[in-house]
C-alpha atoms as a PDB file:
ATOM      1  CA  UNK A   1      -0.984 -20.377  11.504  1.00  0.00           C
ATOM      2  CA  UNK A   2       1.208 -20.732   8.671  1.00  0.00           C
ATOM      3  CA  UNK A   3       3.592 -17.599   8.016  1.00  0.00           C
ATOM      4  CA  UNK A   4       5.255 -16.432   5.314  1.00  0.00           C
ATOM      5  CA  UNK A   5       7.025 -13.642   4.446  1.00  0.00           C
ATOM      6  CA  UNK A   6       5.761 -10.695   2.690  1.00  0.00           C
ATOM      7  CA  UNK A   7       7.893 -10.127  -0.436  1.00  0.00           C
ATOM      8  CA  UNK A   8       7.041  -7.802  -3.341  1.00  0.00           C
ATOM      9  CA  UNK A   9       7.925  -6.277  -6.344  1.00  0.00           C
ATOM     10  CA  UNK A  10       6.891  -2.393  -6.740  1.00  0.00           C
ATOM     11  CA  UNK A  11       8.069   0.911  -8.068  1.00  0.00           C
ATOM     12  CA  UNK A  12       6.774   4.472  -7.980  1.00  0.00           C
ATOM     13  CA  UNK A  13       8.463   4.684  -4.575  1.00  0.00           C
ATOM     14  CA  UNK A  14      11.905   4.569  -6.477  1.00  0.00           C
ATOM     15  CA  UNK A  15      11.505   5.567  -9.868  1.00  0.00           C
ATOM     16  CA  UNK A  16      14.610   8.178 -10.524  1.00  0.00           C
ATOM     17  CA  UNK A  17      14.705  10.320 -13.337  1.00  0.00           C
ATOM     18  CA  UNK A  18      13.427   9.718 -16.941  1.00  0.00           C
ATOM     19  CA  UNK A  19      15.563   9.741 -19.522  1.00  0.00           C
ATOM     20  CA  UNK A  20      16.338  12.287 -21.966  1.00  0.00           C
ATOM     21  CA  UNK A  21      15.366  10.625 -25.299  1.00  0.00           C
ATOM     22  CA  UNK A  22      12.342   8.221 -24.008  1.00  0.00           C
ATOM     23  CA  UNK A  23      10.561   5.550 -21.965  1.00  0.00           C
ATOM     24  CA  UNK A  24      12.509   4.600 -18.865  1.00  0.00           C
ATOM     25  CA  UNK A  25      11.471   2.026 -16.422  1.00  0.00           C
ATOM     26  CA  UNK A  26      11.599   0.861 -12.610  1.00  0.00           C
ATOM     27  CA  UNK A  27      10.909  -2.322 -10.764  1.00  0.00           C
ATOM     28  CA  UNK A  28      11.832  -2.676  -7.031  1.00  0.00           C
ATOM     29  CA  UNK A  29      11.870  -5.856  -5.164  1.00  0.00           C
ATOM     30  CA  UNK A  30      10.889  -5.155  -1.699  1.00  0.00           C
ATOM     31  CA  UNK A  31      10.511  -6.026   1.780  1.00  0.00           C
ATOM     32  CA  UNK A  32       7.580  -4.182   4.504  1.00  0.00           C
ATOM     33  CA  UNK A  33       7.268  -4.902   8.264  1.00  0.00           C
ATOM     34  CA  UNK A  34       3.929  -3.202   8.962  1.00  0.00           C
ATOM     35  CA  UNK A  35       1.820  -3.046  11.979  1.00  0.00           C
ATOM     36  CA  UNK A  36      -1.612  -3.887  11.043  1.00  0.00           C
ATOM     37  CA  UNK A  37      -4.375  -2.278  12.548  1.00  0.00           C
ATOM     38  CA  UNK A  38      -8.026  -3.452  12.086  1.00  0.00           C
ATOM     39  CA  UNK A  39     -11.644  -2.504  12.913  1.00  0.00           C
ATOM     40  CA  UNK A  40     -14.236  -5.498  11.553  1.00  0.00           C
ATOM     41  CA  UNK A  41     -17.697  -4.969  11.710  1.00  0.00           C
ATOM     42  CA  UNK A  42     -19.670  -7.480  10.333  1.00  0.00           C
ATOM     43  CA  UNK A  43     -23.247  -8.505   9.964  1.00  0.00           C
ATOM     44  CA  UNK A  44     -24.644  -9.282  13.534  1.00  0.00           C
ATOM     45  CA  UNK A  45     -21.114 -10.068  15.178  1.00  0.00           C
ATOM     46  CA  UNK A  46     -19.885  -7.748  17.762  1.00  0.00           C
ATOM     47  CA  UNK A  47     -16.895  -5.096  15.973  1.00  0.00           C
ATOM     48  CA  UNK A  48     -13.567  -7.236  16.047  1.00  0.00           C
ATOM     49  CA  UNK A  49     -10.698  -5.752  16.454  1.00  0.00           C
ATOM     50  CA  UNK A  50      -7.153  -6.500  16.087  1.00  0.00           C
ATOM     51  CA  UNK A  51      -3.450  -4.735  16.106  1.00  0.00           C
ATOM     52  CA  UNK A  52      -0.412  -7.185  15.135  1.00  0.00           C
ATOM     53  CA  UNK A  53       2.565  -7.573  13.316  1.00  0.00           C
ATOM     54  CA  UNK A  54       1.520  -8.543   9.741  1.00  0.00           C
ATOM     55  CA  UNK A  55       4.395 -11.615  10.011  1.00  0.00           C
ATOM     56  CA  UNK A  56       1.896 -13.033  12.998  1.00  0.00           C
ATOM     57  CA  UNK A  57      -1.057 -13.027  10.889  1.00  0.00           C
ATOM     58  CA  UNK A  58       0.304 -13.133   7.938  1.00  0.00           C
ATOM     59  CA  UNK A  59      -1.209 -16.416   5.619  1.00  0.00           C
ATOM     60  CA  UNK A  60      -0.047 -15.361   2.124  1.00  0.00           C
ATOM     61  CA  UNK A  61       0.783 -12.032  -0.144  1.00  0.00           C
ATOM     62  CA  UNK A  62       1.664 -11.473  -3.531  1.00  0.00           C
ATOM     63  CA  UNK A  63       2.329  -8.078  -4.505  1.00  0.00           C
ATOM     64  CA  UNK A  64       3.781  -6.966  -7.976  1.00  0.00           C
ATOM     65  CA  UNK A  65       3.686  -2.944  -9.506  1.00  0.00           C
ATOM     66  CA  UNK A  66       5.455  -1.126 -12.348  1.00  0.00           C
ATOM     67  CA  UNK A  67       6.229   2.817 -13.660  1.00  0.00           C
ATOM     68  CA  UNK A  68       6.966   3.831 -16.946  1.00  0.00           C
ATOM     69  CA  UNK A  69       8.644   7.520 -17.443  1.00  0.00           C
ATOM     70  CA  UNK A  70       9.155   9.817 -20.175  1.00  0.00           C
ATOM     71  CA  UNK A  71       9.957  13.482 -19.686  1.00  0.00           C
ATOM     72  CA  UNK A  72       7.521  14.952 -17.397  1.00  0.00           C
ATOM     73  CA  UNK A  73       5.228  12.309 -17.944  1.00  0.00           C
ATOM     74  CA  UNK A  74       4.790   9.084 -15.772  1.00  0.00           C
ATOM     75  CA  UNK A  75       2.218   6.364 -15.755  1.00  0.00           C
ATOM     76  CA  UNK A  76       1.886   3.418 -13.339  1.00  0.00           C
ATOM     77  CA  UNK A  77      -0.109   0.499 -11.800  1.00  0.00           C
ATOM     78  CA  UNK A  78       0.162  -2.018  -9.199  1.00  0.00           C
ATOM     79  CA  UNK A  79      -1.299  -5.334  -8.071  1.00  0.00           C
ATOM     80  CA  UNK A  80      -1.650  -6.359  -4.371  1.00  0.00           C
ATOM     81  CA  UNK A  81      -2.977  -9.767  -2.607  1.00  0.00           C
ATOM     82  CA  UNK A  82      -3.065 -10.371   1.082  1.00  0.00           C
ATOM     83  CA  UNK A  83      -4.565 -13.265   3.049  1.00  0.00           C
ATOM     84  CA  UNK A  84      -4.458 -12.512   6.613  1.00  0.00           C
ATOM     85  CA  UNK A  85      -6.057 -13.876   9.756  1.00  0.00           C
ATOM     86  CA  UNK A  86      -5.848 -13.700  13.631  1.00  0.00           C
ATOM     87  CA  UNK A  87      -7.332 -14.691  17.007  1.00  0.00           C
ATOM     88  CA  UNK A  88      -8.343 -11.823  19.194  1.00  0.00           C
ATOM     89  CA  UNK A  89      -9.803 -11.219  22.990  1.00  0.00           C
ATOM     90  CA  UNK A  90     -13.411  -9.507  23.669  1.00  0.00           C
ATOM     91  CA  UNK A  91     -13.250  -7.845  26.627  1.00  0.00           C
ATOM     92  CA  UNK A  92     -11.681 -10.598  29.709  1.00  0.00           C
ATOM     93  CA  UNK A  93     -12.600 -13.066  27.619  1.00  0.00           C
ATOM     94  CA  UNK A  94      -9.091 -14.625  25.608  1.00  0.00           C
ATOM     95  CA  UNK A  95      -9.296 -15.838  22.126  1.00  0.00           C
ATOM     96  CA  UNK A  96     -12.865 -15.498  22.033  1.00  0.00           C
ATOM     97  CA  UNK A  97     -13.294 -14.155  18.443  1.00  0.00           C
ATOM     98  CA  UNK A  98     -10.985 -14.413  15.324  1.00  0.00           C
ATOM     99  CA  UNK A  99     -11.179 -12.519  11.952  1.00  0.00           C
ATOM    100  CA  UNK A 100      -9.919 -13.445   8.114  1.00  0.00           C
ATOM    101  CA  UNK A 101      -9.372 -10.646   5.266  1.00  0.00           C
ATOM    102  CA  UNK A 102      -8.583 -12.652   2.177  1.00  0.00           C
ATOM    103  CA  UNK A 103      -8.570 -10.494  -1.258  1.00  0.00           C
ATOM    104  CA  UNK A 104      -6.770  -8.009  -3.420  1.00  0.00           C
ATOM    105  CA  UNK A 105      -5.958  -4.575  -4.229  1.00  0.00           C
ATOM    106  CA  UNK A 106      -5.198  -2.599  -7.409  1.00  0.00           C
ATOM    107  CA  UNK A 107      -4.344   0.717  -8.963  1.00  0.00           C
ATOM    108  CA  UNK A 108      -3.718   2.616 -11.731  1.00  0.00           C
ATOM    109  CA  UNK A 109      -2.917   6.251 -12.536  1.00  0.00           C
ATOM    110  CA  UNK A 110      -0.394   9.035 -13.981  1.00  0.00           C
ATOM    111  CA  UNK A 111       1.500  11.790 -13.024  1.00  0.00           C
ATOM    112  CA  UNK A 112       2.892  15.471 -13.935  1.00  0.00           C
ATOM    113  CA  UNK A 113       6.204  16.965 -13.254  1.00  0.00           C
ATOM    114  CA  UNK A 114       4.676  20.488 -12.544  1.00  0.00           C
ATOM    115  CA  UNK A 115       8.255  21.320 -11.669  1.00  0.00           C
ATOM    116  CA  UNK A 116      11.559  20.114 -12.585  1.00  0.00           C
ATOM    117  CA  UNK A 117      15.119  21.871 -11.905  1.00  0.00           C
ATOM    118  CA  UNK A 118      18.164  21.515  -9.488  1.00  0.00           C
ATOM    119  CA  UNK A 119      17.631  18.294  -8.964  1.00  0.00           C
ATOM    120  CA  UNK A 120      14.106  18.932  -7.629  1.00  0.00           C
ATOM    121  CA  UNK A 121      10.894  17.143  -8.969  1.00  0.00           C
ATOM    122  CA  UNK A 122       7.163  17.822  -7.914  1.00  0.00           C
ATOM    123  CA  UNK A 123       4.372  15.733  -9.599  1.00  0.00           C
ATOM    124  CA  UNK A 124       0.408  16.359  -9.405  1.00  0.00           C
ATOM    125  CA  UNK A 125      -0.502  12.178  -9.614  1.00  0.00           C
ATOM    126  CA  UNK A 126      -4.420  11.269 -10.089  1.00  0.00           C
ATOM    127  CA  UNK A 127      -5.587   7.860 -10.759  1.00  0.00           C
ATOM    128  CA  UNK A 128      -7.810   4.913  -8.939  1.00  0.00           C
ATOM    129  CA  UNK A 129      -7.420   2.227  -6.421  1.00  0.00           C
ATOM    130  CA  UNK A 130      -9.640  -0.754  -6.777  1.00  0.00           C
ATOM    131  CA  UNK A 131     -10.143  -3.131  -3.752  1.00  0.00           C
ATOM    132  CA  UNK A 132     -11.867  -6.723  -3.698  1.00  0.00           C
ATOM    133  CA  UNK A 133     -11.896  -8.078  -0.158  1.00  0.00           C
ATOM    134  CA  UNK A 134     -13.916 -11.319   1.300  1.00  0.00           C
ATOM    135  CA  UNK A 135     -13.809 -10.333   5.184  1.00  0.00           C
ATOM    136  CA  UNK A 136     -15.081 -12.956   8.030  1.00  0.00           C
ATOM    137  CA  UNK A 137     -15.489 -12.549  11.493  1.00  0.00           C
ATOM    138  CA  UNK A 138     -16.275 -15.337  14.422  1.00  0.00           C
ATOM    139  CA  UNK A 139     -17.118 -14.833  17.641  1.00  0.00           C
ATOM    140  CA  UNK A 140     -18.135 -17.287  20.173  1.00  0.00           C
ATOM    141  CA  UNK A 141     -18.298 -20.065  17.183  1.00  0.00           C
ATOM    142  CA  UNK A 142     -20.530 -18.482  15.567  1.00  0.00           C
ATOM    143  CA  UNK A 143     -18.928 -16.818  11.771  1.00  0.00           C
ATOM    144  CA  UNK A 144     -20.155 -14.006   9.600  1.00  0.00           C
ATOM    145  CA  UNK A 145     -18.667 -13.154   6.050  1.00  0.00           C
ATOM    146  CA  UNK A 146     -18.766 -10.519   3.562  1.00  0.00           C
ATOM    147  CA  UNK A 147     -17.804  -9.765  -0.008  1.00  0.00           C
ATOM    148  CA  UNK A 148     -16.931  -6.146  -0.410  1.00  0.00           C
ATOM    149  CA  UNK A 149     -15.815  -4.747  -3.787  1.00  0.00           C
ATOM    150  CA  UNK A 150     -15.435  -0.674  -4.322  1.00  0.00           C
ATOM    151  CA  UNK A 151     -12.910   2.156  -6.519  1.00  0.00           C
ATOM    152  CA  UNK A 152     -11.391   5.332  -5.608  1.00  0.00           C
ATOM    153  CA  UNK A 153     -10.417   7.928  -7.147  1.00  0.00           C
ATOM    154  CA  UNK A 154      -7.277   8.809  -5.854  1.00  0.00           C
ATOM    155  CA  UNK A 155      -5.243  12.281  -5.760  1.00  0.00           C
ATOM    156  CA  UNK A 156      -1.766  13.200  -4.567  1.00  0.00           C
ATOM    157  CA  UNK A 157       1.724  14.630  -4.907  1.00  0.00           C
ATOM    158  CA  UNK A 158       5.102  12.934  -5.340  1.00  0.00           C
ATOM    159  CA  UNK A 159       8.476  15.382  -4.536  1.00  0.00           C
ATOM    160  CA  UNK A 160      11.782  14.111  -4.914  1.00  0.00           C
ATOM    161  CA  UNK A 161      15.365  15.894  -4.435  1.00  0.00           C
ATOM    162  CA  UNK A 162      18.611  14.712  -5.550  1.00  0.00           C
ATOM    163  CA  UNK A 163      21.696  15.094  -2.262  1.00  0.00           C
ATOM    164  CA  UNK A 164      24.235  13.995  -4.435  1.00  0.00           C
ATOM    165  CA  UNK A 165      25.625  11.939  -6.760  1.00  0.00           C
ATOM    166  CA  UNK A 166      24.283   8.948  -4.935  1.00  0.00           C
ATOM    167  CA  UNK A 167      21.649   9.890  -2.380  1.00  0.00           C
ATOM    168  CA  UNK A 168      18.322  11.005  -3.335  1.00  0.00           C
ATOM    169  CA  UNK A 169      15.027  11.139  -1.084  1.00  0.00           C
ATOM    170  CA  UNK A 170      11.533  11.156  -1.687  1.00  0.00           C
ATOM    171  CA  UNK A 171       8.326  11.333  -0.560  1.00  0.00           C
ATOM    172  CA  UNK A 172       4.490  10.670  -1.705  1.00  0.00           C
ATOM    173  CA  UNK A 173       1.525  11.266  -0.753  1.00  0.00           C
ATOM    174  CA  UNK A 174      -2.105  11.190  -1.867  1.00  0.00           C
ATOM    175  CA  UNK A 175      -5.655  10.840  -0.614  1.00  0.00           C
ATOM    176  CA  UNK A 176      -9.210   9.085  -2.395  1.00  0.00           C
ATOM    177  CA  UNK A 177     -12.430   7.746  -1.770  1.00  0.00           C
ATOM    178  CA  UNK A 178     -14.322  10.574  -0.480  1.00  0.00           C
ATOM    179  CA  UNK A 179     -17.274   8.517  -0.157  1.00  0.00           C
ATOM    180  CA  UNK A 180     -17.439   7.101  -3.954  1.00  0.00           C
ATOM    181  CA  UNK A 181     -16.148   4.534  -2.789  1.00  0.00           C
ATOM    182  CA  UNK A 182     -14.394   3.971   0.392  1.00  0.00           C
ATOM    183  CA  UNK A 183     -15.827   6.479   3.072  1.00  0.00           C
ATOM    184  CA  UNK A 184     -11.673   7.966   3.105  1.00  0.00           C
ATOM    185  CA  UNK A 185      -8.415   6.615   2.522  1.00  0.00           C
ATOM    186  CA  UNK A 186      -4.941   7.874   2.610  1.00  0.00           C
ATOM    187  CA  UNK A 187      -1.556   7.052   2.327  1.00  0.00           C
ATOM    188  CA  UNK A 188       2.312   8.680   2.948  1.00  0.00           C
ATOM    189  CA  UNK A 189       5.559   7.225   2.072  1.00  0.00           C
ATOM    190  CA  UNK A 190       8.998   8.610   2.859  1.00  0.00           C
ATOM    191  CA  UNK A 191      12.476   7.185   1.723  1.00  0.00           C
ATOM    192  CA  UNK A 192      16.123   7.667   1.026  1.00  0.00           C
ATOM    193  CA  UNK A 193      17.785   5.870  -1.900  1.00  0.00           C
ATOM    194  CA  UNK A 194      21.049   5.161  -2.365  1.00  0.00           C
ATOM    195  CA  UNK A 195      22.416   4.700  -6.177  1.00  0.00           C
ATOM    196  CA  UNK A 196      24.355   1.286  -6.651  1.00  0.00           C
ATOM    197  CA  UNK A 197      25.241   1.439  -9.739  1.00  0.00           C
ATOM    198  CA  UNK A 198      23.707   3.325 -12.944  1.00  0.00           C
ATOM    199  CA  UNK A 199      20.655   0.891 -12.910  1.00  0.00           C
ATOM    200  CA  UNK A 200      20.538  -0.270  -9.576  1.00  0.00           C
ATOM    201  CA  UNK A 201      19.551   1.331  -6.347  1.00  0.00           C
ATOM    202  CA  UNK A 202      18.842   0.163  -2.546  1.00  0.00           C
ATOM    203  CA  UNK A 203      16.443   2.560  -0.545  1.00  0.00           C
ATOM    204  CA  UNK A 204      14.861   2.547   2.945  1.00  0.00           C
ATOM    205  CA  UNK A 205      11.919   3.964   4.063  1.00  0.00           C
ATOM    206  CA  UNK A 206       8.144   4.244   5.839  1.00  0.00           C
ATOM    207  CA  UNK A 207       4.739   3.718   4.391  1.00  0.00           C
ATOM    208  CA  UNK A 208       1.567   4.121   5.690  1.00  0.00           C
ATOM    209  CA  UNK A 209      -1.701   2.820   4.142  1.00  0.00           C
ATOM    210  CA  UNK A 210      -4.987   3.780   5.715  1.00  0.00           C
ATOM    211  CA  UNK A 211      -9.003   2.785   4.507  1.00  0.00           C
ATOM    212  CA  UNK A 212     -12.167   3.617   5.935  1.00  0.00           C
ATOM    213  CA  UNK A 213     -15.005   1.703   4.015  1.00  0.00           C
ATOM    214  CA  UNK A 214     -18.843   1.359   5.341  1.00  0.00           C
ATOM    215  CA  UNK A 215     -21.507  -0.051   4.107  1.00  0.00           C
ATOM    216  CA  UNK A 216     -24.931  -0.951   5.738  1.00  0.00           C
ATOM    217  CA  UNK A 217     -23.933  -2.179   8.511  1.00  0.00           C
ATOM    218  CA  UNK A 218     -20.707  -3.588   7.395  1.00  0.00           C
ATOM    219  CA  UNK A 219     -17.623  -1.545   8.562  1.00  0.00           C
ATOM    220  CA  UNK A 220     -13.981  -2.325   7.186  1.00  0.00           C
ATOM    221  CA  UNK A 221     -11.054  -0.199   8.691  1.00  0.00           C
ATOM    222  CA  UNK A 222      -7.576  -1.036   7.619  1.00  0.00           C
ATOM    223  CA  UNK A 223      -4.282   0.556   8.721  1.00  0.00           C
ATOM    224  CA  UNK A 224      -1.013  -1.302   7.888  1.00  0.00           C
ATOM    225  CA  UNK A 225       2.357   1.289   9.061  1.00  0.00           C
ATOM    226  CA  UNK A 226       5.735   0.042   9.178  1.00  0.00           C
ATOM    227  CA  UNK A 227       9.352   0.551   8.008  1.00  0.00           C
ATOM    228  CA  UNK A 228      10.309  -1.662   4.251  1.00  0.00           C
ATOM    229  CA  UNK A 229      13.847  -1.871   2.597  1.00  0.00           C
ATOM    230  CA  UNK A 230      14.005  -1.881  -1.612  1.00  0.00           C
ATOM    231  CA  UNK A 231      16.378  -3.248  -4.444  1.00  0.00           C
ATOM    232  CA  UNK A 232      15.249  -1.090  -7.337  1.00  0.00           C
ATOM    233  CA  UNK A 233      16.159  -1.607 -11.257  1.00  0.00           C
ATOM    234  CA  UNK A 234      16.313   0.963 -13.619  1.00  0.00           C
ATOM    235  CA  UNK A 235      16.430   0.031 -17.606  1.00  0.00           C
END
């Protein structure tokens, strides 16, 4: 399988504070080492599942996001694709049944200091994720696809708390779907950032991204957990 490595750009996970007379902006280059956890279940195929390191299955990814900021007021959107694929056991039987998930994801939304002081900030965020996934499954030779499209509406919380003069962490989380369109998802992010320079920071951190989705008979559980290092810009 042909492997490459899973770059991105992205911000919202490192977007400091806005300043004082307007727009500000962030954009983070960043790497992620996730586990991915699946749960296929398509069309007459047994479920497949699978549980790797996304740089073994990983085919291709493109991933690009941006923030904009101004006082209390943030909007931001992001872009995702992944093409990944692996070979999997049934029971005894090795390599018996392999799976593809080829597509993208996208989101949109904004966000409200509801407080701001002592180098504390807590945003309300609300917006929607949008996923667009062609999902196969083979077992025993014999393949089954599907073409899956559904939105979320999404709702969460964003805190942040500035250590020092150069240390800052963070956290996010938020939660969507509730059967619109995914059956759940949810996702949490922690990180520490350290400041650089006035427009550049490098940050560390966890994020976990989970989906439920069903429809029919056609059942699409994603879970992709893992540490990621960041280069963010600030202008």
């Amino acid at each position: 399988m042909k492997k490459r490595i899973l770059a991105a750009v992205a911000t919202g996970f490192l977007a400091g504070p806005a300043q004082a007379d307007g727009w500000s902006y962030t954009i983070a280059s960043y790497f992620w080492a996730p586990e991915f956890r699946t749960s296929l279940d398509v069309g007459p195929n047994p479920p497949v599942d699978g549980d790797a390191s996304i740089f073994d299955i990983l085919n291709g990814a493109f991933l690009i996001a941006g923030e904009a900021r101004n006082g209390r007021w943030s909007i931001g959107g992001e872009f995702n694709y992944l093409d990944l694929g692996d070979d999997v056991s049934i029971g005894r039987f090795n390599d018996a049944a392999s799976w593809n998930l080829d597509g993208t994801m996208m989101s949109l939304g904004a966000s409200y200091a509801v407080y701001e002081g002592d180098g504390t900030r807590l945003e309300a965020m609300a917006g929607l994720r949008h996923w667009d996934l062609n999902v196969s499954t083979t077992v025993l030779n014999r393949t089954v696809s599907t073409d899956q499209s559904w939105t979320d509406p999404l709702i969460g919380a964003r805190f942040s708390h500035v250590l020092n003069d150069r240390w800052r962490v963070s956290a996010l989380g938020n939660v969507g779907g509730f059967g619109y369109g995914s059956k759940f998802q949810w996702e949490a992010l922690v990180q520490a950032s350290w400041k650089w320079t006035d427009r550049i920071s490098v940050a560390g951190g966890y994020r976990h991204l989970d989906v439920e989705f069903e429809e029919g008979r056609e059942v699409i559980d994603l879970i992709l957990t893992g540490p990621y290092i960041a280069l963010a810009f600030t202008f």
